[in-house]
N, C-alpha and C. Protein backbone atom coordinates (compact mmCIF):
# COMPACT_ATOMS: atom_id res chain seq x y z
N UNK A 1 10.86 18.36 6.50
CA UNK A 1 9.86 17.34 6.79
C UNK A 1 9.91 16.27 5.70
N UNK A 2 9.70 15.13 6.15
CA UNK A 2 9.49 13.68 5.29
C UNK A 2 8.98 14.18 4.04
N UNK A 3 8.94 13.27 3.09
CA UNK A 3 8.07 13.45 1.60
C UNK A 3 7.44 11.96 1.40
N UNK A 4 6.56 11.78 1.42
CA UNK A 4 5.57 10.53 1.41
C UNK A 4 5.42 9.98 0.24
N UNK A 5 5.30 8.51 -0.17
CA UNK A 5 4.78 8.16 -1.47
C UNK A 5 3.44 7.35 -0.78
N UNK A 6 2.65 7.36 -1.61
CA UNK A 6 1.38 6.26 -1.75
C UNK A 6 1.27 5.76 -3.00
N UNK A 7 1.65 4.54 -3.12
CA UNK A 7 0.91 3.75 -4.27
C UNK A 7 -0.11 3.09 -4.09
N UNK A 8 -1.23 3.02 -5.48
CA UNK A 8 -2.38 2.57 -5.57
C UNK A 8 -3.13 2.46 -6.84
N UNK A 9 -3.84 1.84 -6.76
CA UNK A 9 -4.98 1.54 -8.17
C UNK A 9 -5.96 1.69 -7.92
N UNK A 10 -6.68 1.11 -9.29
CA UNK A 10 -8.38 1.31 -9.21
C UNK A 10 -9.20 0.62 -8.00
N UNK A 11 -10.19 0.88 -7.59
CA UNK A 11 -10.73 -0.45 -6.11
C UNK A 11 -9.73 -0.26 -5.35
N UNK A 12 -9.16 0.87 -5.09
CA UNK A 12 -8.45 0.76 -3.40
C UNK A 12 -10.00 0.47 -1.98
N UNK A 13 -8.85 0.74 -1.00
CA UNK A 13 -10.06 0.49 -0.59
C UNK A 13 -9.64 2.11 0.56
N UNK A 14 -11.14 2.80 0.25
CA UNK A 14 -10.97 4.53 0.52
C UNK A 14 -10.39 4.67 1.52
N UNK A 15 -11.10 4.13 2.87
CA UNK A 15 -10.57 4.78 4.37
C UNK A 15 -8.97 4.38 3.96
N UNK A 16 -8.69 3.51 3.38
CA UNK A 16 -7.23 3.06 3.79
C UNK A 16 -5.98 3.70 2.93
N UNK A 17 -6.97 4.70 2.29
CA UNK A 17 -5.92 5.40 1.22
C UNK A 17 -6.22 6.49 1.58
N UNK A 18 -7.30 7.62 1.88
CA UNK A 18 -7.49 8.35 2.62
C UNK A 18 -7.21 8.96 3.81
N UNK A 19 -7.50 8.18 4.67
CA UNK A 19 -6.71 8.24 6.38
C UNK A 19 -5.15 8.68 6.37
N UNK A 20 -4.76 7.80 5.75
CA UNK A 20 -3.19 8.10 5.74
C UNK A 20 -2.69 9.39 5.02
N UNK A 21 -3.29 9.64 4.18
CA UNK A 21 -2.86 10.88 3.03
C UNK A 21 -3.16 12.07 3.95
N UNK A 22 -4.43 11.93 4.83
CA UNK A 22 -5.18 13.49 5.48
C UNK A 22 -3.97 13.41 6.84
N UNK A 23 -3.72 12.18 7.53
CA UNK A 23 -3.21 11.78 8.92
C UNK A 23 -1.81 12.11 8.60
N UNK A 24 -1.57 11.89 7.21
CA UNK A 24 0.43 12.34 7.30
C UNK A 24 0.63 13.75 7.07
N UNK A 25 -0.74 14.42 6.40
CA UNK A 25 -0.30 15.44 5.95
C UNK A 25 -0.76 16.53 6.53
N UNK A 26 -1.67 16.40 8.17
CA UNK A 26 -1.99 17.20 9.27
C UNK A 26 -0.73 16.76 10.05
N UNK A 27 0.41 15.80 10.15
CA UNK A 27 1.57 15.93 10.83
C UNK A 27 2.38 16.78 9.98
N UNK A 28 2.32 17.32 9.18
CA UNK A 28 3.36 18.17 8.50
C UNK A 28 3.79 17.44 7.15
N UNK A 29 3.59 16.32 6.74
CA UNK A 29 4.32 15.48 5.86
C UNK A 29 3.85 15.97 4.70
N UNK A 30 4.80 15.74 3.60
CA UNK A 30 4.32 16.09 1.62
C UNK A 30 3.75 15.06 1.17
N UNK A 31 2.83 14.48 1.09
CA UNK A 31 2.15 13.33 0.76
C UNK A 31 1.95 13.24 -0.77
N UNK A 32 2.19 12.53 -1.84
CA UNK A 32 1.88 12.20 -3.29
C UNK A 32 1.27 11.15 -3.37
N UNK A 33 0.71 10.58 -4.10
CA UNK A 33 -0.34 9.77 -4.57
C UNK A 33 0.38 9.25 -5.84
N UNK A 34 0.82 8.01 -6.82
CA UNK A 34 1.61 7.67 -7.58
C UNK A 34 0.54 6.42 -8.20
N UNK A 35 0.21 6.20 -9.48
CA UNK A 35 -0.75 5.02 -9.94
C UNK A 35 -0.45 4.60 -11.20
N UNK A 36 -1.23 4.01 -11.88
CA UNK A 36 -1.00 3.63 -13.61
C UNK A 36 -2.17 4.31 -13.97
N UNK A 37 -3.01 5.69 -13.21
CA UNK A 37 -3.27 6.39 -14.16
C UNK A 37 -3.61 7.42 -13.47
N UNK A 38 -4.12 8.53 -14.15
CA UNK A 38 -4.17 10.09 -13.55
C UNK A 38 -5.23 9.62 -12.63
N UNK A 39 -5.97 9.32 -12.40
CA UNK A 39 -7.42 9.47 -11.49
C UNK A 39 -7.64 7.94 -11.41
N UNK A 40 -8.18 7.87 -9.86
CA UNK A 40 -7.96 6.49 -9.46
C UNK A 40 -9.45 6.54 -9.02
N UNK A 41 -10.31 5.44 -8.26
CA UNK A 41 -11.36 5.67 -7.77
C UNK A 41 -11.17 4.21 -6.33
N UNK A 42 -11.68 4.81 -5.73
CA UNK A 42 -12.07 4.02 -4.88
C UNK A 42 -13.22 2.71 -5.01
N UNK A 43 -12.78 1.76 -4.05
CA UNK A 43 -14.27 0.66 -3.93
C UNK A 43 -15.77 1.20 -3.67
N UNK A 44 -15.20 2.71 -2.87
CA UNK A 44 -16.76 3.22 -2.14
C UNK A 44 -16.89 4.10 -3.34
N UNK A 45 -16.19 4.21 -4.07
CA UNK A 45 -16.91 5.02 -5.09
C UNK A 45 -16.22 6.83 -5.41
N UNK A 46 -15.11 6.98 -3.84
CA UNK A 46 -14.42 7.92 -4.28
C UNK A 46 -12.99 8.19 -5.03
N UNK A 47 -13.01 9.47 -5.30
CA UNK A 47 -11.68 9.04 -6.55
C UNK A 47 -11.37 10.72 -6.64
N UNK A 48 -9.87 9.95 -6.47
CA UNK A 48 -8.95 11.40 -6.50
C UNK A 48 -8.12 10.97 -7.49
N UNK A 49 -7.04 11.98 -7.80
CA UNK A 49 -5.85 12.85 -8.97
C UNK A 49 -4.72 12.32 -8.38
N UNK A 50 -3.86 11.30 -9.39
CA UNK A 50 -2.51 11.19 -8.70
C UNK A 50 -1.70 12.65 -8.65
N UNK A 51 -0.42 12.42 -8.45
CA UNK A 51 0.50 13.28 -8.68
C UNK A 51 1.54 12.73 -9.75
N UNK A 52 1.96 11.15 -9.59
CA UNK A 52 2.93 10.98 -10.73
C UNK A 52 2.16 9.44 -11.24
N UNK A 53 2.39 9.40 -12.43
CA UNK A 53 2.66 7.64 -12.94
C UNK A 53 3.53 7.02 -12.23
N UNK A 54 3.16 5.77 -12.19
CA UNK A 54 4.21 4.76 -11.32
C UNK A 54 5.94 5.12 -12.18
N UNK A 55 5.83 5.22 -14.07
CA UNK A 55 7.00 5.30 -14.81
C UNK A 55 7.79 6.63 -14.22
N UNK A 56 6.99 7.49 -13.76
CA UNK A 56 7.91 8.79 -13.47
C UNK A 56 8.50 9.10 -12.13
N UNK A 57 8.11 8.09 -11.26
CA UNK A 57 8.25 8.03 -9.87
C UNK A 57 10.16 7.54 -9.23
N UNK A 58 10.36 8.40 -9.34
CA UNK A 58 12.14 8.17 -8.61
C UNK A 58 11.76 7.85 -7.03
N UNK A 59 12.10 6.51 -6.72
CA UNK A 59 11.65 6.59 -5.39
C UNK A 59 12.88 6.94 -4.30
N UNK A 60 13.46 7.77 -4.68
CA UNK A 60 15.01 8.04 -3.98
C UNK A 60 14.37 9.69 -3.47
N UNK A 61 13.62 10.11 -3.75
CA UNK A 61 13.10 11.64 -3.71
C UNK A 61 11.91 11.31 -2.18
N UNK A 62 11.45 10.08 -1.97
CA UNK A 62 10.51 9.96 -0.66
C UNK A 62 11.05 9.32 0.15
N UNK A 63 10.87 9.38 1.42
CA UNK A 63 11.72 9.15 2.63
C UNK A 63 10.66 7.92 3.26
N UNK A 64 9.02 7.79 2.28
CA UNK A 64 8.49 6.41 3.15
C UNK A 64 7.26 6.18 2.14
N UNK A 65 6.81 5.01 2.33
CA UNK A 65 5.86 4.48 1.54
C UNK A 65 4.43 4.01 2.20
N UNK A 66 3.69 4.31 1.27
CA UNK A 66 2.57 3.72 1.98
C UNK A 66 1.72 2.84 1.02
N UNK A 67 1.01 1.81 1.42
CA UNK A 67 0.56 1.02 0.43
C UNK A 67 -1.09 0.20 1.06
N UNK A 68 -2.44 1.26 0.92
CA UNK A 68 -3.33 1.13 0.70
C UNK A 68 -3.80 -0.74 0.13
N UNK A 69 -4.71 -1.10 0.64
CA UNK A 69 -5.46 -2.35 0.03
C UNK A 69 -6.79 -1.92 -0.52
N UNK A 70 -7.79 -2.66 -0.57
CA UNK A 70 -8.69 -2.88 -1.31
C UNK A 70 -8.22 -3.82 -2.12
N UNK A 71 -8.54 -3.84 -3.27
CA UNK A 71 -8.31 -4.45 -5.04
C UNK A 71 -7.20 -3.90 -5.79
N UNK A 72 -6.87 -3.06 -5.50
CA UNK A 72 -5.71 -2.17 -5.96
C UNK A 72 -4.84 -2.76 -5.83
N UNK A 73 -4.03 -3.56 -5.03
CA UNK A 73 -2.76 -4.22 -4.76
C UNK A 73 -2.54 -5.35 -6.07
N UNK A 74 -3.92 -6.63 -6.32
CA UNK A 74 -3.96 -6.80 -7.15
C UNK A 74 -3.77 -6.86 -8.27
N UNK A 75 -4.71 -5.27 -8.69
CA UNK A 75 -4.63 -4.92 -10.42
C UNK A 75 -2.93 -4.25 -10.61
N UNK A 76 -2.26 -3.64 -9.58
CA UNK A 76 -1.30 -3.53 -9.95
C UNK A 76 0.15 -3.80 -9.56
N UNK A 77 -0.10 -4.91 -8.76
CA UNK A 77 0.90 -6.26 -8.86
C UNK A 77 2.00 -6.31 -9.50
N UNK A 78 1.51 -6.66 -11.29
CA UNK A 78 2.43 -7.01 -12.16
C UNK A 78 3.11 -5.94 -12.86
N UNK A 79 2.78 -4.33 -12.50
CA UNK A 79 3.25 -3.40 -13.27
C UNK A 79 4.85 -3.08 -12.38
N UNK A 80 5.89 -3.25 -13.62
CA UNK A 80 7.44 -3.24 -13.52
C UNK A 80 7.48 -1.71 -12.40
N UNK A 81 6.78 -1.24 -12.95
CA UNK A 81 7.49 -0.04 -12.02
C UNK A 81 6.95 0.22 -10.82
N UNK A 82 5.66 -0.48 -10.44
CA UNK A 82 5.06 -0.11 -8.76
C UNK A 82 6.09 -0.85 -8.02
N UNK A 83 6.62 -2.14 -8.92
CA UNK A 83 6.97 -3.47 -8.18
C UNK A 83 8.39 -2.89 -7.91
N UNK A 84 9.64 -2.17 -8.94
CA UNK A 84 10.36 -1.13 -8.35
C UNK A 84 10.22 -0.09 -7.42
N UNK A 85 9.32 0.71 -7.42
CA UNK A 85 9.22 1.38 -6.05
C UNK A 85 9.39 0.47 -5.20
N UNK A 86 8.31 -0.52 -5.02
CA UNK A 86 8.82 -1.29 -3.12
C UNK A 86 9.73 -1.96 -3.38
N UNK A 87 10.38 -2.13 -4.10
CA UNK A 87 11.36 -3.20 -3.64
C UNK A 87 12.80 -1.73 -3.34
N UNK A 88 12.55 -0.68 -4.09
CA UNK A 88 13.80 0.58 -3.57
C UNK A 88 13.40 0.45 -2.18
N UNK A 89 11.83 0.56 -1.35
CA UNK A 89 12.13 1.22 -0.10
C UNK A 89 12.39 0.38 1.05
N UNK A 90 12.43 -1.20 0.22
CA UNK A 90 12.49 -2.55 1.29
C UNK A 90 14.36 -2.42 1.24
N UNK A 91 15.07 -2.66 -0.17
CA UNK A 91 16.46 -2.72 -0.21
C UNK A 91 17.49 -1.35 0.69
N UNK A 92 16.41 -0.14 0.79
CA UNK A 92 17.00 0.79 1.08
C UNK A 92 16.83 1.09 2.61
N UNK A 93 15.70 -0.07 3.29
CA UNK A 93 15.23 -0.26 4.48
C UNK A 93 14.74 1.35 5.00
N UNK A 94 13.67 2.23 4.39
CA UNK A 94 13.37 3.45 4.50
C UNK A 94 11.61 2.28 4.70
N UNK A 95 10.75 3.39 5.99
CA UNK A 95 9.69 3.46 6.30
C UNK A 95 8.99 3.00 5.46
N UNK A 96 7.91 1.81 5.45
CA UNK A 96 6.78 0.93 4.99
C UNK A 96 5.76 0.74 5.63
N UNK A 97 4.50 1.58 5.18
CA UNK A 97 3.14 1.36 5.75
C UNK A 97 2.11 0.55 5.16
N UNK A 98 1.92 -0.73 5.09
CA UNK A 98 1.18 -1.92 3.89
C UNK A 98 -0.09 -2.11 5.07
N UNK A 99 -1.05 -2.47 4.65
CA UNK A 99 -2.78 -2.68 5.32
C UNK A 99 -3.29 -3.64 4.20
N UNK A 100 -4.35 -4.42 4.72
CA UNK A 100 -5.01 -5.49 4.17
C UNK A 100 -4.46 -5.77 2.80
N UNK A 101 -4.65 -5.77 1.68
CA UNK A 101 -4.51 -6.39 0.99
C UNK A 101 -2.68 -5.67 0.13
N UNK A 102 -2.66 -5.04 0.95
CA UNK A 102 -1.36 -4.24 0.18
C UNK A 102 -0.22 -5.00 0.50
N UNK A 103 -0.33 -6.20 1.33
CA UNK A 103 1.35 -6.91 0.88
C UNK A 103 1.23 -8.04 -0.58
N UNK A 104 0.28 -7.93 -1.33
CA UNK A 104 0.20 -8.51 -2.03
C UNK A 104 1.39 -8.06 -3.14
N UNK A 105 1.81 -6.86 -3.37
CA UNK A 105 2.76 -6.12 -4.09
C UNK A 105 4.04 -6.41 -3.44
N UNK A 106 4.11 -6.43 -2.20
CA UNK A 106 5.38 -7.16 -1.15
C UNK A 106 5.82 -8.53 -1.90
N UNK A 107 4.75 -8.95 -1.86
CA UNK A 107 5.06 -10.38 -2.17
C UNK A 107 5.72 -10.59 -3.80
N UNK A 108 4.38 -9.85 -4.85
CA UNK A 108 5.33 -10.18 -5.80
C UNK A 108 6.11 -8.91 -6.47
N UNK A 109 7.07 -8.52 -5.68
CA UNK A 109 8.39 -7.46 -5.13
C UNK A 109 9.59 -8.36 -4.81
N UNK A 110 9.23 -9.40 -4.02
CA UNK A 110 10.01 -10.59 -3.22
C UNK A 110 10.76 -10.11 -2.31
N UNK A 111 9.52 -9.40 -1.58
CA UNK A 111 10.09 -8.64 -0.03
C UNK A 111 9.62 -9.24 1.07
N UNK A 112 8.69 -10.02 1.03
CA UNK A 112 8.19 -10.68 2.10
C UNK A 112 9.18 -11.86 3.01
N UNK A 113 9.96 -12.27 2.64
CA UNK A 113 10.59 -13.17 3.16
C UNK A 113 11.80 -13.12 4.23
N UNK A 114 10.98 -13.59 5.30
CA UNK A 114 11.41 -13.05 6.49
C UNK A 114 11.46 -12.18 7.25
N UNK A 115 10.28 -11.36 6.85
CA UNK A 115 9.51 -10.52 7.86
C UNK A 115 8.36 -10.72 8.15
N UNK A 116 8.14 -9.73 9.57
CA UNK A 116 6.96 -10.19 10.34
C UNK A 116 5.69 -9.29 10.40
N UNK A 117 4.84 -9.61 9.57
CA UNK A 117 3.42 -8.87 8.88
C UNK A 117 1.91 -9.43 9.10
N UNK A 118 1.09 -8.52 9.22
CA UNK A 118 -0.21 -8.97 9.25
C UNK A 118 -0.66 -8.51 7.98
N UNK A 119 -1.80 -8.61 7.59
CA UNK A 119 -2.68 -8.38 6.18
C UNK A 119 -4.34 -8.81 6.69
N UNK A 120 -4.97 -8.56 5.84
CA UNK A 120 -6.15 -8.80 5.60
C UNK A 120 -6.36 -10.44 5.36
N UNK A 121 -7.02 -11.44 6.57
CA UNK A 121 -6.55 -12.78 6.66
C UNK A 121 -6.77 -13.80 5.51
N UNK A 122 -7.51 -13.06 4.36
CA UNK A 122 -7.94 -13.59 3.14
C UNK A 122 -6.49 -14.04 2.34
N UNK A 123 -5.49 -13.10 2.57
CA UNK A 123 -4.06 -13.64 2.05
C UNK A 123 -2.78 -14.23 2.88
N UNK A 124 -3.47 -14.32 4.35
CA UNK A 124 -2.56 -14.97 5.26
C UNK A 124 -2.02 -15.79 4.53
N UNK A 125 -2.39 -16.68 3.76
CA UNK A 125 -1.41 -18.32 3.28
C UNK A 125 -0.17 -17.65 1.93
N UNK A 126 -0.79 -16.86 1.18
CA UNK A 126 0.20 -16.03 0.55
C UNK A 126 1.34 -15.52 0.95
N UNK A 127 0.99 -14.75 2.24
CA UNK A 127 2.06 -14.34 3.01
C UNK A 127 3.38 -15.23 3.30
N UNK A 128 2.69 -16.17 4.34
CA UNK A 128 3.18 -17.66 4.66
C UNK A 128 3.86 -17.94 3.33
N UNK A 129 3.38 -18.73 2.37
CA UNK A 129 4.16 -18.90 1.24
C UNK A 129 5.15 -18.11 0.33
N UNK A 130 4.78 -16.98 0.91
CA UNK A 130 6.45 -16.22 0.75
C UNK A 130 7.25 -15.80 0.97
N UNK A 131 6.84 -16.78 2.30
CA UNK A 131 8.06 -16.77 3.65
C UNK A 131 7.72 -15.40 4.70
N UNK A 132 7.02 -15.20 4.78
CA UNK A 132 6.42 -14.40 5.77
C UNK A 132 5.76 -15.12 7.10
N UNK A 133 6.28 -14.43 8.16
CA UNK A 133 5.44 -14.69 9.16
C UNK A 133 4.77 -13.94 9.98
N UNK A 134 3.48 -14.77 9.11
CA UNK A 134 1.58 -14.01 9.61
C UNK A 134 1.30 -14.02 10.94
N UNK A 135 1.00 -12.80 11.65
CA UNK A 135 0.42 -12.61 13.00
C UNK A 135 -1.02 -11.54 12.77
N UNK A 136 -1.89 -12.16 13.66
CA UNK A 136 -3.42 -11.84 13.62
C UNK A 136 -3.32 -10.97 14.74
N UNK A 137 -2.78 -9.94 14.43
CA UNK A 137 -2.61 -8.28 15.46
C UNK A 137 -2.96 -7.04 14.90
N UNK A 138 -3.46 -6.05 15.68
CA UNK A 138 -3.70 -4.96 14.80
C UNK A 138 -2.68 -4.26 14.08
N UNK A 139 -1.74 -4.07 14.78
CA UNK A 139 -0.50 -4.12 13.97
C UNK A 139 0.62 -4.67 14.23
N UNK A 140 1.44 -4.73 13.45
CA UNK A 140 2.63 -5.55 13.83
C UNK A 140 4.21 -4.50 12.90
N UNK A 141 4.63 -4.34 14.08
CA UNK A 141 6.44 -3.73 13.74
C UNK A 141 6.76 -4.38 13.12
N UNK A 142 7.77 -4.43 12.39
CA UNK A 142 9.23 -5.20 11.86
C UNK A 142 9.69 -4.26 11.46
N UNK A 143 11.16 -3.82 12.02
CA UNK A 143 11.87 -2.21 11.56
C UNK A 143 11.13 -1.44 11.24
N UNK A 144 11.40 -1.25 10.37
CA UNK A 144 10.78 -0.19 9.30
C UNK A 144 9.40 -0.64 8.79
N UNK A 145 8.98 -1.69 8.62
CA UNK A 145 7.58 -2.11 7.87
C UNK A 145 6.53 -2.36 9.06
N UNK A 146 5.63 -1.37 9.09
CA UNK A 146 4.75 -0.92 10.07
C UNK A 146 3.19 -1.53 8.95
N UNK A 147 2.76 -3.24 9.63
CA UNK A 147 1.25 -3.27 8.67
C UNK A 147 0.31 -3.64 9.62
N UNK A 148 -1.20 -3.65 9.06
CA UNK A 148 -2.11 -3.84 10.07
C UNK A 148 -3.11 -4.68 8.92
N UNK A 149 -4.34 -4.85 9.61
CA UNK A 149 -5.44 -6.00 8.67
C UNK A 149 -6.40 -5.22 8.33
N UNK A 150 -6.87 -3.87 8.66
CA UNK A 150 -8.00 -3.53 7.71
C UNK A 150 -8.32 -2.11 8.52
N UNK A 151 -9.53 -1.54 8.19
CA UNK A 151 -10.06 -0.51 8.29
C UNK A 151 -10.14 0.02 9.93
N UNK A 152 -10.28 -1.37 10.61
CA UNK A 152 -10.95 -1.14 11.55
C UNK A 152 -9.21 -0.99 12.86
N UNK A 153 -8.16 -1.28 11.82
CA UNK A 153 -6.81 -0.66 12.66
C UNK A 153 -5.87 0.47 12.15
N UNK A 154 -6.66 1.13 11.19
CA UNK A 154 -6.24 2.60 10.89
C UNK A 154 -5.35 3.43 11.91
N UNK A 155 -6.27 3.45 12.93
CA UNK A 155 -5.60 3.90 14.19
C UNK A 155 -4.37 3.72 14.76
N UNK A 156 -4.10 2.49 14.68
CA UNK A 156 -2.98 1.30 15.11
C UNK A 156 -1.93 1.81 14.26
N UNK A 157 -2.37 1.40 12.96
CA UNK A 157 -1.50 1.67 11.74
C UNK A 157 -0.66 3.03 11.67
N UNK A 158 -1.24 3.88 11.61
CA UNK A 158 -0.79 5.18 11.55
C UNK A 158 0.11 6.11 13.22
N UNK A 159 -0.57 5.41 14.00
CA UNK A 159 0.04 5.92 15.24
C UNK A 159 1.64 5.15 15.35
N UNK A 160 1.62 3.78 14.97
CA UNK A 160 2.99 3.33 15.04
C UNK A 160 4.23 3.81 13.91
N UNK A 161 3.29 3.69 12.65
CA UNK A 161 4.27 4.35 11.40
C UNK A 161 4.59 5.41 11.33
N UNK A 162 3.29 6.76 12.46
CA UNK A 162 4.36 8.25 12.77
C UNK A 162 5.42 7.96 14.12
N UNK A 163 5.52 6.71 14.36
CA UNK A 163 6.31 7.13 15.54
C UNK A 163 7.95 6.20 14.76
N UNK A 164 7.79 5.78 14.36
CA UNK A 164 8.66 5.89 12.88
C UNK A 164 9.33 6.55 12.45
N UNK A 165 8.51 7.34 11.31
CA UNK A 165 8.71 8.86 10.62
C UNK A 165 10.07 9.71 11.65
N UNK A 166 9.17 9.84 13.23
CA UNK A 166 9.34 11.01 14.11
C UNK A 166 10.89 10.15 14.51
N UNK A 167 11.66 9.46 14.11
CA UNK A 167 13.07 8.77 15.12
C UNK A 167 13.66 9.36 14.06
């Protein structure tokens, strides 16, 4: 069975880091949790235990990524090694699950360009400006990079990125 990464920071935003971790890992999947620090917390206030630092994370060992929004995309943006993970699983064209604010790490990765993504519409022009093209759908395919705009397409999100996984 698959082996999952999730990256994330402080102010994720819960359902969207949650859902996916419980939803991959009632399909059978090894799900890890990867951050810039042992214990992360959520916007709503919950907070779980990574498994690795972003520095210890070989991303050649997970077969797909997932990348939570909230604030988290943000605060850890500029750290060298989250920004290595996605750019291994974009160059290596292996499974990408990004939601509202999580192509913000896409972007400065310099993976966005020329694929076709939704986000949370607060960074639509970001997108756009880094050569992305923004569609206002619950989710939207492109190969391998399976994203949606927020909480309320969890559903969307996860039903297309296991049918993914499952090829």
């Amino acid at each position: 069975m698959a082996k999952i990464l999730i990256i994330s920071g402080e102010e994720f935003e819960d359902l969207e880091l949650f859902y996916p971790f419980h939803r991959l890992r009632e399909e059978g999947y090894e799900v890890e949790i990867a951050s810039n620090k042992e214990v992360i917390k959520g916007k709503r206030g919950y907070q779980t235990k990574v498994n690795k630092m972003f520095d210890e994370v070989k991303p050649e060992e997970y077969d797909a990524l997932v990348i939570p929004g909230g604030k988290a995309p943000e605060r850890i943006r500029l750290n060298k090694d989250a920004l290595r993970i996605v750019k291994y699983f974009f160059e290596n064209n292996k499974p990408v699950a990004v939601i509202c604010h999580g192509p913000q790490l896409m972007i400065s990765a310099g993976v966005v360009k020329g694929r076709k993504l939704t986000s949370w519409y607060g960074i639509k022009d970001d997108v756009i400006a880094a050569g992305g093209e923004w569609v206002d759908e619950e989710v939207a395919v492109d190969g391998n990079l399976v994203s949606s705009r927020h909480p309320g397409d969890l559903y969307a999100w996860m039903r297309e990125f296991i049918k993914i996984l499952r090829k």
